[in-house]
N, C-alpha and C. Protein backbone atom coordinates (compact mmCIF):
# COMPACT_ATOMS: atom_id res chain seq x y z
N UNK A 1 -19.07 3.80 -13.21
CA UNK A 1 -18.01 4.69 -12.82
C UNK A 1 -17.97 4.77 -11.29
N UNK A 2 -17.12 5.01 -10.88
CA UNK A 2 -16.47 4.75 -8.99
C UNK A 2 -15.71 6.83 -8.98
N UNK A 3 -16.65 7.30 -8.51
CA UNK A 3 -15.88 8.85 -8.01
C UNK A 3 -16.00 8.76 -6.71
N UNK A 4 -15.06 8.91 -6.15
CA UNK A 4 -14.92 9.84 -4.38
C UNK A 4 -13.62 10.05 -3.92
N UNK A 5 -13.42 11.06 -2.73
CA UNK A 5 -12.70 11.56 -2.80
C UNK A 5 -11.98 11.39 -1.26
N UNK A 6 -10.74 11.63 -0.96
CA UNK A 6 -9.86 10.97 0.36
C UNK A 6 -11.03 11.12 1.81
N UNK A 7 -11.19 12.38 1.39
CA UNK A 7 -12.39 13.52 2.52
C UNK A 7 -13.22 12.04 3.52
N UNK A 8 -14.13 11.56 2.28
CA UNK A 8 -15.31 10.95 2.51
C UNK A 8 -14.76 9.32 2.77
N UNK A 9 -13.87 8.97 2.08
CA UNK A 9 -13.41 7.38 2.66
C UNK A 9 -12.10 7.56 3.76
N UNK A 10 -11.58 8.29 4.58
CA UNK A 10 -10.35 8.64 5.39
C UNK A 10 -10.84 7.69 6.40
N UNK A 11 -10.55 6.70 6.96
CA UNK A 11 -10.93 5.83 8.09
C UNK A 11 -9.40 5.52 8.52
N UNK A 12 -9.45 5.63 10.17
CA UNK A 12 -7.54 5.29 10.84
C UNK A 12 -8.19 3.98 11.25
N UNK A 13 -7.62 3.15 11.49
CA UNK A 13 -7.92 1.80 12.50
C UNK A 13 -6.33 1.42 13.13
N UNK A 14 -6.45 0.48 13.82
CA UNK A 14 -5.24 0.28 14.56
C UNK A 14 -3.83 -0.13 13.56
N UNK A 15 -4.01 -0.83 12.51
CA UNK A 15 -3.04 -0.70 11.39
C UNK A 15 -3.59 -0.33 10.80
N UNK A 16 -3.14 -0.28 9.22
CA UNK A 16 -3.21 1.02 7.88
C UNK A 16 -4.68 0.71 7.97
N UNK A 17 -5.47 1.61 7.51
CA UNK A 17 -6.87 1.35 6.49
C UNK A 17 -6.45 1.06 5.37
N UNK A 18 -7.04 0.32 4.03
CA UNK A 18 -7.14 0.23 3.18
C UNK A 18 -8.68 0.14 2.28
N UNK A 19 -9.32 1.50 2.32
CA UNK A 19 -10.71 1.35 1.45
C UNK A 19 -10.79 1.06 0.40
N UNK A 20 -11.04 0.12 0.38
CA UNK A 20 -11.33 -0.28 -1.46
C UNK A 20 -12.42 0.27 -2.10
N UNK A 21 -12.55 0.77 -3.54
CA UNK A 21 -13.12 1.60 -3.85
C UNK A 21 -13.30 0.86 -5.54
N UNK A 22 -12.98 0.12 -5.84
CA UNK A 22 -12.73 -0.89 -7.23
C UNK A 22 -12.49 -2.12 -7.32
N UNK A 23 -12.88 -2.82 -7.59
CA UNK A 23 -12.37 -4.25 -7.34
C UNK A 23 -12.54 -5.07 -8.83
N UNK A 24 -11.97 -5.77 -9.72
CA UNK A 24 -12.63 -6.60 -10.45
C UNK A 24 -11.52 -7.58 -11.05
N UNK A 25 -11.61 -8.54 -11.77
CA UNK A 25 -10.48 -9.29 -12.07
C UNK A 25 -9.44 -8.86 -12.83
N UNK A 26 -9.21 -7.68 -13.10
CA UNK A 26 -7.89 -7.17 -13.38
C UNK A 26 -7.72 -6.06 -12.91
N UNK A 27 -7.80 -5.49 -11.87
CA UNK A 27 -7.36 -4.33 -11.16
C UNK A 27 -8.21 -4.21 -9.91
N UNK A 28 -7.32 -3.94 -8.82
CA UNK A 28 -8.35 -3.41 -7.93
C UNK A 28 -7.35 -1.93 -7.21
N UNK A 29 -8.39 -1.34 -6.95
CA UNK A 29 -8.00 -0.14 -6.50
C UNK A 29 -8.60 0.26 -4.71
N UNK A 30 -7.55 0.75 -4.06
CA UNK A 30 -8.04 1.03 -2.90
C UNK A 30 -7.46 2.50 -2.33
N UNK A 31 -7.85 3.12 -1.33
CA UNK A 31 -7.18 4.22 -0.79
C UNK A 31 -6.61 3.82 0.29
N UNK A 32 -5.20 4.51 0.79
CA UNK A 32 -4.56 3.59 1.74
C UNK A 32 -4.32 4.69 2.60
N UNK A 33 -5.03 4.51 4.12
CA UNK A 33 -4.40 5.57 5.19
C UNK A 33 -3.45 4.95 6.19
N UNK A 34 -2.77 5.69 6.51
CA UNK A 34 -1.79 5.08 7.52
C UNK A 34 -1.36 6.09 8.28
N UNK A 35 -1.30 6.04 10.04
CA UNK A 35 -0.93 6.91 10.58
C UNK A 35 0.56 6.67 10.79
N UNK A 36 1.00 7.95 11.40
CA UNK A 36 2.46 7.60 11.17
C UNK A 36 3.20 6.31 11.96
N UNK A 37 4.42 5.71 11.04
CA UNK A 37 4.83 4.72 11.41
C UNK A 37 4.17 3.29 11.12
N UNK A 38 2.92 3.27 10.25
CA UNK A 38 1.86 2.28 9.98
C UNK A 38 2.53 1.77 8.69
N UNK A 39 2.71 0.64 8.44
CA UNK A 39 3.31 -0.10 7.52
C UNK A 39 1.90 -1.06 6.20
N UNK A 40 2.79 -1.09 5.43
CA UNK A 40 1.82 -2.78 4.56
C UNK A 40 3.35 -3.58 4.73
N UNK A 41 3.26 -4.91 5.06
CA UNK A 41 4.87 -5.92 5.13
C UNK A 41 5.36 -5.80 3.99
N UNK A 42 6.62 -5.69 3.43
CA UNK A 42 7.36 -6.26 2.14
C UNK A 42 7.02 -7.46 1.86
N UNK A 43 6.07 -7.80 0.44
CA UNK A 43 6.20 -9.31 0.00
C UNK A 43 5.72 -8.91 -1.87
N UNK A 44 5.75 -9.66 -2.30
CA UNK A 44 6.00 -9.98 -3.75
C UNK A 44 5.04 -10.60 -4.46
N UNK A 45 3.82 -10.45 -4.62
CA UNK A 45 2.84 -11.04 -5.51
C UNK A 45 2.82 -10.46 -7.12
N UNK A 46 2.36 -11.56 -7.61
CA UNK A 46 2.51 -11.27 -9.26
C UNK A 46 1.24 -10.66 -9.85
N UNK A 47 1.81 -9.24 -9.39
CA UNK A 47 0.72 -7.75 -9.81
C UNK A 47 1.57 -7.36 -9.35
N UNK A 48 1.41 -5.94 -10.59
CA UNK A 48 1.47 -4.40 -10.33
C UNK A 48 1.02 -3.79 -9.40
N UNK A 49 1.80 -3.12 -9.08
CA UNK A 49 1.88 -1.95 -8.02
C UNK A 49 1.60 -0.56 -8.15
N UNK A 50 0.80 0.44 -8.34
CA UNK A 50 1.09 1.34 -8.35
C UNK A 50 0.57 2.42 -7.34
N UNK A 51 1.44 3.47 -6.35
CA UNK A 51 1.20 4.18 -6.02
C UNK A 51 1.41 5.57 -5.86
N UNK A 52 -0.06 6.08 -5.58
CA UNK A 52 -0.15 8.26 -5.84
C UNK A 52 -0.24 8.56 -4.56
N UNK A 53 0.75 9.00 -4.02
CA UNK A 53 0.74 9.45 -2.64
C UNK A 53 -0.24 10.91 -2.76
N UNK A 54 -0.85 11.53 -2.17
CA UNK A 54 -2.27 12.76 -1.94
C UNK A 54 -0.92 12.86 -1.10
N UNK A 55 -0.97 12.58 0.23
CA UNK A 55 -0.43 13.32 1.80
C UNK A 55 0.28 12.52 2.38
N UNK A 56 0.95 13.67 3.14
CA UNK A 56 2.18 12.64 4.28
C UNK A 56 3.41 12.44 3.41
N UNK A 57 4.28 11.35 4.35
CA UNK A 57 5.85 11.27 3.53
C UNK A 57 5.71 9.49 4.48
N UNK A 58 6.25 9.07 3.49
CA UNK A 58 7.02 7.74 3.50
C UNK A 58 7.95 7.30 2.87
N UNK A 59 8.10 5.37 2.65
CA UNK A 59 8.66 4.97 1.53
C UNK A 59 8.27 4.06 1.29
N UNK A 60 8.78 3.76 -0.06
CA UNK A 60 7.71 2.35 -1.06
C UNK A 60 8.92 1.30 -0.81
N UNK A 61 9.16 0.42 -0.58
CA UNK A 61 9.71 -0.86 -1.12
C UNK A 61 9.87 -1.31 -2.41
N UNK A 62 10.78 -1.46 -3.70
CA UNK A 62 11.01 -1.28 -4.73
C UNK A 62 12.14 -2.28 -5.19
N UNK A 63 11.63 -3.30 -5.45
CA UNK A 63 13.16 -4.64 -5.20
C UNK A 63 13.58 -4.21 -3.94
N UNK A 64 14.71 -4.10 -4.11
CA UNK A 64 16.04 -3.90 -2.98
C UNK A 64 15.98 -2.79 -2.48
N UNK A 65 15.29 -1.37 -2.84
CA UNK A 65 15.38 -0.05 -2.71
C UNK A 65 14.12 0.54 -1.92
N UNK A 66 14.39 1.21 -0.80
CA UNK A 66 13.53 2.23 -0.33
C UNK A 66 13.50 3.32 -0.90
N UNK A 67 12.56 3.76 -1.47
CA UNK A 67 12.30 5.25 -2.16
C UNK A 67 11.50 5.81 -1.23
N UNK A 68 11.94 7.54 -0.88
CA UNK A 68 11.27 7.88 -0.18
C UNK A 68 10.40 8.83 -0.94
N UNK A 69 8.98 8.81 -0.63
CA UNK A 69 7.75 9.71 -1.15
C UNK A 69 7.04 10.77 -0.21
N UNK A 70 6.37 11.73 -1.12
CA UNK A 70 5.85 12.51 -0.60
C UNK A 70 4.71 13.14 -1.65
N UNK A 71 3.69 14.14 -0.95
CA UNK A 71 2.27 14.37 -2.16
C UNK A 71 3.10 14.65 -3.46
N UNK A 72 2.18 13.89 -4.37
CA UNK A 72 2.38 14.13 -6.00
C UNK A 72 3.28 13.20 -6.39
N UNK A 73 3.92 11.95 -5.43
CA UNK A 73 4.91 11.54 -6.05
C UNK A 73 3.94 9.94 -6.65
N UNK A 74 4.65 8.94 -7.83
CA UNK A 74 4.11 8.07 -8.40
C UNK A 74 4.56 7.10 -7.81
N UNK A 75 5.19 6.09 -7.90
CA UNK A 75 5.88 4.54 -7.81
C UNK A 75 5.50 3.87 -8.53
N UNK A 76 6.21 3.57 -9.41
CA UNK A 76 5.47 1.56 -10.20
C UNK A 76 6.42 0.31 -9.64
N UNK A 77 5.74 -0.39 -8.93
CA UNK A 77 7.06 -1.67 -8.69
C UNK A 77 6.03 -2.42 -9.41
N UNK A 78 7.01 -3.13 -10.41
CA UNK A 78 6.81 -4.56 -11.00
C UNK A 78 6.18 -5.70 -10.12
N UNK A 79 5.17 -6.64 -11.06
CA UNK A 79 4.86 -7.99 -10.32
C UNK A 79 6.07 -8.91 -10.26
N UNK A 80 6.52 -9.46 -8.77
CA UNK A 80 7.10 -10.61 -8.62
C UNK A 80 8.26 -9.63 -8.16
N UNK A 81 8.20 -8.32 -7.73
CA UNK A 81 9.09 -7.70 -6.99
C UNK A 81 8.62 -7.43 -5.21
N UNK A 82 9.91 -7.31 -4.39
CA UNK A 82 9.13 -7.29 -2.70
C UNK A 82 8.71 -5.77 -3.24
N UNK A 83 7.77 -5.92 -2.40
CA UNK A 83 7.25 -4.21 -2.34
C UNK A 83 6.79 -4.30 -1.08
N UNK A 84 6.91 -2.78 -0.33
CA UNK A 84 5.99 -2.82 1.15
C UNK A 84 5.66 -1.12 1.49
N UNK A 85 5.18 -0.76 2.15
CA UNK A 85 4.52 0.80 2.03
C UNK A 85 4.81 1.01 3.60
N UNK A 86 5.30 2.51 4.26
CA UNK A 86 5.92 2.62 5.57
C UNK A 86 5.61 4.01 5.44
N UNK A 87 5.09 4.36 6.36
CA UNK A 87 4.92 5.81 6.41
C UNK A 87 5.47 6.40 7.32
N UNK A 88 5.70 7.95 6.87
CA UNK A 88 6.58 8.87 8.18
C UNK A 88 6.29 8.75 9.04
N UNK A 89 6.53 10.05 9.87
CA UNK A 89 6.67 10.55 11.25
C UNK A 89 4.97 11.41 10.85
N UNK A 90 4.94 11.42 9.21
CA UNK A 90 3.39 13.01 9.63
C UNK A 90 2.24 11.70 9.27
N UNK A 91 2.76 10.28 8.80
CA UNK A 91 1.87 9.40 8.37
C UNK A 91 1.61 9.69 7.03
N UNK A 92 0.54 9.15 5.97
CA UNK A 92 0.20 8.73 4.94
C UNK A 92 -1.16 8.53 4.12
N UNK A 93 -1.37 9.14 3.37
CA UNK A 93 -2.62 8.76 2.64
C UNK A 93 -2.41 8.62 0.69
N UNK A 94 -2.53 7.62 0.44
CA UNK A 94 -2.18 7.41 -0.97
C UNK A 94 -3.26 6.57 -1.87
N UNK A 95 -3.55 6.69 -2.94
CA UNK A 95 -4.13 5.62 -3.74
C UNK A 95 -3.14 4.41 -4.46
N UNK A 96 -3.87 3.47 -4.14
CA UNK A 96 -3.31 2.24 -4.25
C UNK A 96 -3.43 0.77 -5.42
N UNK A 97 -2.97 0.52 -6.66
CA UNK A 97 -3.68 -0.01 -7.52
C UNK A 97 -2.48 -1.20 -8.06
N UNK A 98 -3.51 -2.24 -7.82
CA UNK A 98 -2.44 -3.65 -8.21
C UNK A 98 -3.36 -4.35 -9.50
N UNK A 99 -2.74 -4.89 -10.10
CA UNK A 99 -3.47 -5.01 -11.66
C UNK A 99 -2.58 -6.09 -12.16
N UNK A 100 -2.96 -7.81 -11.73
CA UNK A 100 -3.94 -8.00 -11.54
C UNK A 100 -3.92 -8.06 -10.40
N UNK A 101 -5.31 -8.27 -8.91
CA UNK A 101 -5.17 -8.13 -7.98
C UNK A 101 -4.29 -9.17 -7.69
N UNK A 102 -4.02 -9.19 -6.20
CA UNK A 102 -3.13 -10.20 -5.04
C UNK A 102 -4.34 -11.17 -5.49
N UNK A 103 -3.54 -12.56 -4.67
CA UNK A 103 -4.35 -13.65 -4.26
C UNK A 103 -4.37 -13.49 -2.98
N UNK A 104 -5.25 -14.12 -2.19
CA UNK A 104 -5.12 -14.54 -0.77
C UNK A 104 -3.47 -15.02 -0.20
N UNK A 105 -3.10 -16.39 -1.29
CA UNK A 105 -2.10 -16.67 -0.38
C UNK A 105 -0.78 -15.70 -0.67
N UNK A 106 -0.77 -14.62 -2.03
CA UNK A 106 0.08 -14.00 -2.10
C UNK A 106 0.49 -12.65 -0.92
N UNK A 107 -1.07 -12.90 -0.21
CA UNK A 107 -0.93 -11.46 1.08
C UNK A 107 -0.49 -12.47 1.67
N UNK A 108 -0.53 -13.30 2.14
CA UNK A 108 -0.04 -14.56 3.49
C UNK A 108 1.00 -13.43 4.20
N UNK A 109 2.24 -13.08 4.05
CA UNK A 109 3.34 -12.18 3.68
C UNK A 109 2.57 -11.43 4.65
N UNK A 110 1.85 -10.36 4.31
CA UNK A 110 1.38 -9.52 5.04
C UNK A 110 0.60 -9.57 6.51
N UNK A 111 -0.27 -10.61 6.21
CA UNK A 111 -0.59 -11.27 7.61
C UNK A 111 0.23 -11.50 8.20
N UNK A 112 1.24 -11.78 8.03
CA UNK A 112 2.31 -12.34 9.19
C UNK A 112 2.96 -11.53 9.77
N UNK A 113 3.59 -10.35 9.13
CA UNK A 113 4.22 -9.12 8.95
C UNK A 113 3.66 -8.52 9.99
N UNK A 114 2.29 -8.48 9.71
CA UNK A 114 1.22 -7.16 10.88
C UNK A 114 1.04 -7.76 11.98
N UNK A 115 0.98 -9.13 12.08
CA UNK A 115 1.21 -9.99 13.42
C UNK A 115 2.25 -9.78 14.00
N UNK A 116 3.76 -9.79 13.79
CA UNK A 116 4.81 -9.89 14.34
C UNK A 116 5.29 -8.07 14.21
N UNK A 117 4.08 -7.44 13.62
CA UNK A 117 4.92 -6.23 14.12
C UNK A 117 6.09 -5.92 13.10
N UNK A 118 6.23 -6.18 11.85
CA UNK A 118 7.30 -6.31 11.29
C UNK A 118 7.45 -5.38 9.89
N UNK A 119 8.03 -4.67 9.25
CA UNK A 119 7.92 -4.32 8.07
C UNK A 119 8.24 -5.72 7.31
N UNK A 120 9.69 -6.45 7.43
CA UNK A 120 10.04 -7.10 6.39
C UNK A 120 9.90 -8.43 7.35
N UNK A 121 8.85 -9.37 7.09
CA UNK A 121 8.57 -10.61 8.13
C UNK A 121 9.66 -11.72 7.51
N UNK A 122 9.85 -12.40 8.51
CA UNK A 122 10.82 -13.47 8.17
C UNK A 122 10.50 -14.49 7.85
């Protein structure tokens, strides 16, 4: 069993944190901080998405749709949909669970994204 709580894994770094806290070949789970304006890029790997926003306000990427969130709210985006995570103006802290995980080259997307500074990389 894996218990802990935002308190004890909260780490800022220069883009989002993402503590992982689960990992195994069909799900991995992480906690995701982001100060405000801190992004994950829009890209599309074949896994589930799901996120529990705790704090802050953002929006999820959802196919074509920005939904905007705030504490208590859910999201499910489908595998093989863009999805990308953007947080407010107060920033972000959410749990984060893709099932089955990404591959390497399915983040590629994201690497590039956080390089160029980009929510949606070209």
């Amino acid at each position: 069993m894996v218990a802990t709580d935002f308190d004890a894994e909260r780490e800022f770094e220069e883009g989002f944190s993402a503590q992982q806290i689960h990992a195994s070949d069909r799900a991995k789970v992480v906690l995701g901080f982001f100060r405000p304006e801190q992004f994950i890029p829009v890209h599309a790997p074949s896994s589930d998405l799901v996120v529990t926003v705790v704090e802050g306000t953002g929006v999820v990427r959802d196919g074509d749709e920005d939904r905007a969130v705030e504490p208590g709210d859910v999201v499910v985006v489908p595998a093989d949909e863009d999805r990308g995570i953007k947080a407010g103006e107060t920033g972000l802290e959410a749990t984060l669970v893709t099932a089955p995980p990404p591959t390497d080259a399915e983040h590629e997307p994201v690497g590039r994204g956080l390089k160029q500074g980009q929510f949606e990389p070209e």
